[in-house]
PDB file of N, CA and C in Angstrom:
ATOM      1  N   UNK A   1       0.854  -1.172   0.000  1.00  0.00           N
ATOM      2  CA  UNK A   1       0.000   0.000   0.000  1.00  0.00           C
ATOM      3  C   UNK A   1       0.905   1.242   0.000  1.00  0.00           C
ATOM      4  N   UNK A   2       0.186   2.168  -0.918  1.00  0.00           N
ATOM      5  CA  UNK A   2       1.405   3.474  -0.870  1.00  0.00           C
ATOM      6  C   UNK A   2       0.857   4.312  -0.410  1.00  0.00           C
ATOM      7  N   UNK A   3       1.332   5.975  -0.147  1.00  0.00           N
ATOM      8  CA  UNK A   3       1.162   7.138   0.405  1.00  0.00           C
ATOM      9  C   UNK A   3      -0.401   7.310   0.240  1.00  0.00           C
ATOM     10  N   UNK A   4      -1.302   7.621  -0.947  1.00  0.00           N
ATOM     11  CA  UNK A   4      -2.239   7.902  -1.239  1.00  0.00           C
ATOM     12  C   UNK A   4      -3.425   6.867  -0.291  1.00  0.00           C
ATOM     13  N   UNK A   5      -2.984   5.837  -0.526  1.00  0.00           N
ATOM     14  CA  UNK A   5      -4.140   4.726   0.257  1.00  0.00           C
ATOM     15  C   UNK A   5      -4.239   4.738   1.640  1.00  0.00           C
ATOM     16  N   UNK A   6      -2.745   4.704   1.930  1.00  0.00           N
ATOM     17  CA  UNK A   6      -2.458   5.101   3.317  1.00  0.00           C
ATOM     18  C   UNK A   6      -2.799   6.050   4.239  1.00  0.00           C
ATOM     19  N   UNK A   7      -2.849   7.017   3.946  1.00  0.00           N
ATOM     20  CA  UNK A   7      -3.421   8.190   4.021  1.00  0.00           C
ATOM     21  C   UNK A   7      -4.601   8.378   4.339  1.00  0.00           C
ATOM     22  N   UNK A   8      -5.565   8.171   2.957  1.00  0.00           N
ATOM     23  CA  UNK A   8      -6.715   7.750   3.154  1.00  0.00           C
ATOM     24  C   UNK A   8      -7.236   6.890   4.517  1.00  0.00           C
ATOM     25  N   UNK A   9      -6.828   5.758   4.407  1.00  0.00           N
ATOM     26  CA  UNK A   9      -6.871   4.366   5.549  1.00  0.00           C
ATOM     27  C   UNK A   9      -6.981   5.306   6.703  1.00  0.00           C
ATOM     28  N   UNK A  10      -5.715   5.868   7.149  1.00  0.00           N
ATOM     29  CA  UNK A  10      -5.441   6.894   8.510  1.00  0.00           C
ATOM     30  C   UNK A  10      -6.377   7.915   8.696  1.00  0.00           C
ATOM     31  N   UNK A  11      -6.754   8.718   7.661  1.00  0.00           N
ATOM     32  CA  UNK A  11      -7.973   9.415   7.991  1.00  0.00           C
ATOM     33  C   UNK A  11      -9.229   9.309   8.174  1.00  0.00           C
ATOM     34  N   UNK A  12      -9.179   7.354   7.249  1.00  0.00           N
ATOM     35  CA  UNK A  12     -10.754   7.264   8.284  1.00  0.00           C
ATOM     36  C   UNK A  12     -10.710   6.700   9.465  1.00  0.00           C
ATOM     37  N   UNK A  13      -9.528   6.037   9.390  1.00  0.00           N
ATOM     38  CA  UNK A  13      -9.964   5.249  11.161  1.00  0.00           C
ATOM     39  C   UNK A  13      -9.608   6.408  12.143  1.00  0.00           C
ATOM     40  N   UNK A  14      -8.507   7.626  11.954  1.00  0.00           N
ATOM     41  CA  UNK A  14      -9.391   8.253  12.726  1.00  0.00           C
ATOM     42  C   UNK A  14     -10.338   9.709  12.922  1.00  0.00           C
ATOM     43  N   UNK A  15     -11.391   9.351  11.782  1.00  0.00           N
ATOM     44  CA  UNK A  15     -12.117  10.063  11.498  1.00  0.00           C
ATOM     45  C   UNK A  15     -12.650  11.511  11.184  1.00  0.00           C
ATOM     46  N   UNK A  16     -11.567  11.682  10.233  1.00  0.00           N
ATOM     47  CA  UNK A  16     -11.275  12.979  10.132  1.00  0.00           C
ATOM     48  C   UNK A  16     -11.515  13.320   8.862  1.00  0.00           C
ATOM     49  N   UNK A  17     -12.363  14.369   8.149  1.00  0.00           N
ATOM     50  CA  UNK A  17     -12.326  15.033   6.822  1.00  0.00           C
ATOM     51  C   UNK A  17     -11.045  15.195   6.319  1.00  0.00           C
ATOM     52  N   UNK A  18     -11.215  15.557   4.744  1.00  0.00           N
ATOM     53  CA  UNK A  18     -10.392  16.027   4.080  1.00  0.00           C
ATOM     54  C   UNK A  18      -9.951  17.419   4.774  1.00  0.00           C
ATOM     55  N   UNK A  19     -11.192  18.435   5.128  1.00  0.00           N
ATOM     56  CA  UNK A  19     -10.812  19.151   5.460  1.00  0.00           C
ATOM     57  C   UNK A  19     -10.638  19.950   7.115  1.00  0.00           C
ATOM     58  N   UNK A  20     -11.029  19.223   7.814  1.00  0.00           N
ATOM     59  CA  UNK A  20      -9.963  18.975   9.016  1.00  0.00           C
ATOM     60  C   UNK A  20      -9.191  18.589   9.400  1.00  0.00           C
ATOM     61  N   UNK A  21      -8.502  17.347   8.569  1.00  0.00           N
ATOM     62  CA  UNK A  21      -7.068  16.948   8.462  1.00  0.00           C
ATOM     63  C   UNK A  21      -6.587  18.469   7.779  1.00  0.00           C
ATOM     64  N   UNK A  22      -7.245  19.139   6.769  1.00  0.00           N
ATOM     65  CA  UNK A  22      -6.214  20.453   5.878  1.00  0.00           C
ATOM     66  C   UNK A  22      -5.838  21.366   7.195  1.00  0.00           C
ATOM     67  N   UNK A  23      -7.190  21.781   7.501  1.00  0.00           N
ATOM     68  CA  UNK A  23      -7.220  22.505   8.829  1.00  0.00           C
ATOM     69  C   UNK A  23      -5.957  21.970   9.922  1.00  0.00           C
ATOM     70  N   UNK A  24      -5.827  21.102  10.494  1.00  0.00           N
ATOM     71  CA  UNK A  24      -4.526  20.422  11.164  1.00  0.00           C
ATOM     72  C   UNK A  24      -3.222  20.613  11.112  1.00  0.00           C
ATOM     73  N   UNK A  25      -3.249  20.593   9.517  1.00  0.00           N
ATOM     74  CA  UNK A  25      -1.690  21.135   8.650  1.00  0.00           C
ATOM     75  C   UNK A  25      -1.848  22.457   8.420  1.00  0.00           C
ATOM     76  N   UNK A  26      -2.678  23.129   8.182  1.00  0.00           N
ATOM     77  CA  UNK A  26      -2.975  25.069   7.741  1.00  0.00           C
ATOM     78  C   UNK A  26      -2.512  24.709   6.461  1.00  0.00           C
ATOM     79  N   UNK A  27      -3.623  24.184   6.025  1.00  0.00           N
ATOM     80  CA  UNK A  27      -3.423  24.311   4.313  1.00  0.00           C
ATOM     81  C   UNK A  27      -4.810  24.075   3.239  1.00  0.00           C
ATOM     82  N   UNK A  28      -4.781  24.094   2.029  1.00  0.00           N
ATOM     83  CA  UNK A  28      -6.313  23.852   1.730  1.00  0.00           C
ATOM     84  C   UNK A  28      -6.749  22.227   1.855  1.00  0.00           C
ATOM     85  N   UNK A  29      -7.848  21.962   1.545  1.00  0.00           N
ATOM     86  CA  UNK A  29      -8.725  20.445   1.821  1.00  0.00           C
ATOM     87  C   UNK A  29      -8.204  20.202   0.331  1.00  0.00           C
ATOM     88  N   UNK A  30      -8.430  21.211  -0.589  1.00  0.00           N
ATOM     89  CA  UNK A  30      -7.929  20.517  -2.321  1.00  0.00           C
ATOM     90  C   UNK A  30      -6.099  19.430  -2.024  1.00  0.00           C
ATOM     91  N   UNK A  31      -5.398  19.941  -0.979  1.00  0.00           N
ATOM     92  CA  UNK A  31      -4.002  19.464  -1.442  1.00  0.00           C
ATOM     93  C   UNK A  31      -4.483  17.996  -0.527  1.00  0.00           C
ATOM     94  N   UNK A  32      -5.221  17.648   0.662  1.00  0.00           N
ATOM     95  CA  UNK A  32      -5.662  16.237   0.505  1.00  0.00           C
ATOM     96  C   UNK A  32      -6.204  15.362  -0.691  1.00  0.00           C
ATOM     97  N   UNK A  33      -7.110  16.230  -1.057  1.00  0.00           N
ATOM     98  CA  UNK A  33      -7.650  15.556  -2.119  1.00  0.00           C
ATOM     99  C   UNK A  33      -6.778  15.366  -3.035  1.00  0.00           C
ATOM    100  N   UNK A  34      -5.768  16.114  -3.523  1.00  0.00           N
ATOM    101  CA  UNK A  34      -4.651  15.592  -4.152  1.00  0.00           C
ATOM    102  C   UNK A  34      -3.701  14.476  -4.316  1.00  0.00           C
ATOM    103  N   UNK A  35      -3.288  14.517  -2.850  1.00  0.00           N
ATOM    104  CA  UNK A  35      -2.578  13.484  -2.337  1.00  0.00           C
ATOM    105  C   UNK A  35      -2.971  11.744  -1.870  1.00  0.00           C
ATOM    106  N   UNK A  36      -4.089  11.956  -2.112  1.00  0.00           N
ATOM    107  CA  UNK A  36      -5.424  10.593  -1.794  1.00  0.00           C
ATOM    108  C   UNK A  36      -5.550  10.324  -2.855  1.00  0.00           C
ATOM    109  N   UNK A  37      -5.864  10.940  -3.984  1.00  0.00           N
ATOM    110  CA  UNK A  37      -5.826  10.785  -5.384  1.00  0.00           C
ATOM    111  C   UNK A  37      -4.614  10.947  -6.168  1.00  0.00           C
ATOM    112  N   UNK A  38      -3.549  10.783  -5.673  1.00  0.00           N
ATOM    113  CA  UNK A  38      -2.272  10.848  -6.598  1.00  0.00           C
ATOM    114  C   UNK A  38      -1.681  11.846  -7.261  1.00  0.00           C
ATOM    115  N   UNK A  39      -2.093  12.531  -7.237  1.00  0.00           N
ATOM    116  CA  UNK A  39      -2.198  13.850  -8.109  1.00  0.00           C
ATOM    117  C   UNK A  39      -0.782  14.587  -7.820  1.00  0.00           C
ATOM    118  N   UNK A  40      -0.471  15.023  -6.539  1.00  0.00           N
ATOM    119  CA  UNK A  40       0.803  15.489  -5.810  1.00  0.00           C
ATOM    120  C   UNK A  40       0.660  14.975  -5.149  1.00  0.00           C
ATOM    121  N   UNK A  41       2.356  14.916  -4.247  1.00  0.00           N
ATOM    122  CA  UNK A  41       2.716  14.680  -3.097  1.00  0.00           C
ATOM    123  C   UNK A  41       2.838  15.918  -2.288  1.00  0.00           C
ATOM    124  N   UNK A  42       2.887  15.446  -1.104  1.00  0.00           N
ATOM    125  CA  UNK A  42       2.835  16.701   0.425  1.00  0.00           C
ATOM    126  C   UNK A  42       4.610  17.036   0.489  1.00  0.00           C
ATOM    127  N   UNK A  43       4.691  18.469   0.476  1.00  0.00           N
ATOM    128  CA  UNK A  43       6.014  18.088   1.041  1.00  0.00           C
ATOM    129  C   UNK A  43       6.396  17.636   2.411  1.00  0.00           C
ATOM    130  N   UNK A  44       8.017  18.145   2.713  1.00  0.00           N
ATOM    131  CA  UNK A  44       8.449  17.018   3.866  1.00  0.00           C
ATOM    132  C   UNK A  44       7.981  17.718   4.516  1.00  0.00           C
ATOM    133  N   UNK A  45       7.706  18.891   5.160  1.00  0.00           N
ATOM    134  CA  UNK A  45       7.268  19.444   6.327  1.00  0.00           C
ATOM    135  C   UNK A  45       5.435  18.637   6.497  1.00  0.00           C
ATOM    136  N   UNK A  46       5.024  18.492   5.563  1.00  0.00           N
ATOM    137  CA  UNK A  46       3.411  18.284   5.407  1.00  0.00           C
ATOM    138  C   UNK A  46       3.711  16.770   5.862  1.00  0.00           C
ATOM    139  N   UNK A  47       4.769  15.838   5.422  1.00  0.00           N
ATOM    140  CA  UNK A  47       4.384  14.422   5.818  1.00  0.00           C
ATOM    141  C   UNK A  47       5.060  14.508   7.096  1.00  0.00           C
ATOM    142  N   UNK A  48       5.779  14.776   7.852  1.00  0.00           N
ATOM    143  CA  UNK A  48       6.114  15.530   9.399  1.00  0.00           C
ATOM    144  C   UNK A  48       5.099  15.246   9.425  1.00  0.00           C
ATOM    145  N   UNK A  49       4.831  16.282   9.643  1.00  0.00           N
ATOM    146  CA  UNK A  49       3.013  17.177  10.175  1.00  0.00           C
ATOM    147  C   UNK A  49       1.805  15.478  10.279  1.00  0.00           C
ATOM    148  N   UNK A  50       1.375  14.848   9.154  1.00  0.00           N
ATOM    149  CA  UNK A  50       0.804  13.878   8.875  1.00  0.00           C
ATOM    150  C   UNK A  50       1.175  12.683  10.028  1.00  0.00           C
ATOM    151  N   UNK A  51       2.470  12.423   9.684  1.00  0.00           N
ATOM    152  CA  UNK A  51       3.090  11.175  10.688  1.00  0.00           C
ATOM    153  C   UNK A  51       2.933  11.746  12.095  1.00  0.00           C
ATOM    154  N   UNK A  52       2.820  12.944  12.569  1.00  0.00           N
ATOM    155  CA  UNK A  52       2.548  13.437  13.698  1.00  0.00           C
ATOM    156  C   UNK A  52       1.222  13.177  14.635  1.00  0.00           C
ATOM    157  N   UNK A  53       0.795  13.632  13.368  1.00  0.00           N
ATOM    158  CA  UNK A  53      -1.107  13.627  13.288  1.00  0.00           C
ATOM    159  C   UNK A  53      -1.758  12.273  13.920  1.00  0.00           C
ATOM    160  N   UNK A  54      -1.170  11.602  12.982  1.00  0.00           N
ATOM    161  CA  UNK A  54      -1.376  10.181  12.790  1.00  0.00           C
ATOM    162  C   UNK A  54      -0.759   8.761  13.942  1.00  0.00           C
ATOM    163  N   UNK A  55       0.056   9.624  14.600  1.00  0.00           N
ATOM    164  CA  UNK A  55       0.899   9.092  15.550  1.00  0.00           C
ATOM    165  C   UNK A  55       1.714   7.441  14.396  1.00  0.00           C
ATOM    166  N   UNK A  56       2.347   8.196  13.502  1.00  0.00           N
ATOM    167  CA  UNK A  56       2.664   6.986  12.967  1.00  0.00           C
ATOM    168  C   UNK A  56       4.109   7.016  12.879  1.00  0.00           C
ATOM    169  N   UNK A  57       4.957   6.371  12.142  1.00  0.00           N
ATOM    170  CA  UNK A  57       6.356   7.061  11.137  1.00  0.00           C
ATOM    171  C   UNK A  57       6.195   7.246  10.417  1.00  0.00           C
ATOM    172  N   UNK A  58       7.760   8.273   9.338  1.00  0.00           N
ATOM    173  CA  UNK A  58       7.335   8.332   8.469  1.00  0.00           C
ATOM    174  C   UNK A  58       7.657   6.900   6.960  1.00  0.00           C
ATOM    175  N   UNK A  59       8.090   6.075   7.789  1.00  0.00           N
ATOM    176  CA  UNK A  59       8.174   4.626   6.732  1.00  0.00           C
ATOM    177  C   UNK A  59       7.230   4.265   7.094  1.00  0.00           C
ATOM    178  N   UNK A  60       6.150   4.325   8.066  1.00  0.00           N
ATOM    179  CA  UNK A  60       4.665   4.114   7.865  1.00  0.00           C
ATOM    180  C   UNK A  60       3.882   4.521   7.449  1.00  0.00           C
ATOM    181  N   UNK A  61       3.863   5.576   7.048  1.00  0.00           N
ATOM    182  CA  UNK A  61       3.061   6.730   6.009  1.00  0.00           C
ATOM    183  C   UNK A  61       3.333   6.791   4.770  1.00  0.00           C
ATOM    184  N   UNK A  62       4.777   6.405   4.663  1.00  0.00           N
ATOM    185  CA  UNK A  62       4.727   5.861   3.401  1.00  0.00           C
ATOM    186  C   UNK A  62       4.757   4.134   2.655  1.00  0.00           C
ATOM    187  N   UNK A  63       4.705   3.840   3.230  1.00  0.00           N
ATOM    188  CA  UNK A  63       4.578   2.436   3.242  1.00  0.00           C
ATOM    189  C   UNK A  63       5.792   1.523   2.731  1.00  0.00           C
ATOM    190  N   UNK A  64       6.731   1.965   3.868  1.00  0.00           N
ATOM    191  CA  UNK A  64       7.588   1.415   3.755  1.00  0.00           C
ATOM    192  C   UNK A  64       7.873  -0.089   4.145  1.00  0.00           C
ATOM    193  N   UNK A  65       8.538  -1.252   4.062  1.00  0.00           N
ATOM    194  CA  UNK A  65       8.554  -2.034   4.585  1.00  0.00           C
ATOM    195  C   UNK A  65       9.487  -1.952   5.757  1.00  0.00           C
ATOM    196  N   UNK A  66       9.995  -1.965   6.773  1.00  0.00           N
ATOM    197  CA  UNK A  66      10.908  -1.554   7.814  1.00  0.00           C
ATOM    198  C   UNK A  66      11.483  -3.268   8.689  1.00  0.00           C
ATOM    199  N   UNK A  67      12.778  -3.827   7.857  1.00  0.00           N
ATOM    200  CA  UNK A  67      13.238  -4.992   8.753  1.00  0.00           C
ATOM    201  C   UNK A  67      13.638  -4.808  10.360  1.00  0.00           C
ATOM    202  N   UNK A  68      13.105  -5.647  11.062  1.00  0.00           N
ATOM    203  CA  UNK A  68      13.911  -5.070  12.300  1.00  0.00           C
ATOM    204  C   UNK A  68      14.497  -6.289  12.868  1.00  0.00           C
TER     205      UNK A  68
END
């Protein structure tokens, strides 16, 4: 699963709009919708911000595989 799905996934379980996740970051609801749909990527400060949000990493946000 990559950035876009992921993303998605994280914002519904925990239940958050497009545009209260935008609101979260101070940015518009269009650059979610972007990024859910492929369109652009967030920059690094925005996937920060996201993996923050999200209480995740950021090789979990992006769907990284991570050996440990």
């Amino acid at each position: 699963m990559k950035l876009p799905k992921i993303l998605q996934e994280l914002r519904y379980r925990n239940k958050l709009s497009q545009e209260k996740l935008a609101e979260k970051i101070g940015i518009h609801q269009s650059n979610i919708s972007d990024w859910e749909n492929g369109v652009s990527r967030p920059e690094y400060e925005h996937l920060i911000a996201l993996a923050d949000i999200f209480d995740v990493t950021l090789d979990e946000l992006l769907g990284r595989d991570v050996v440990s």
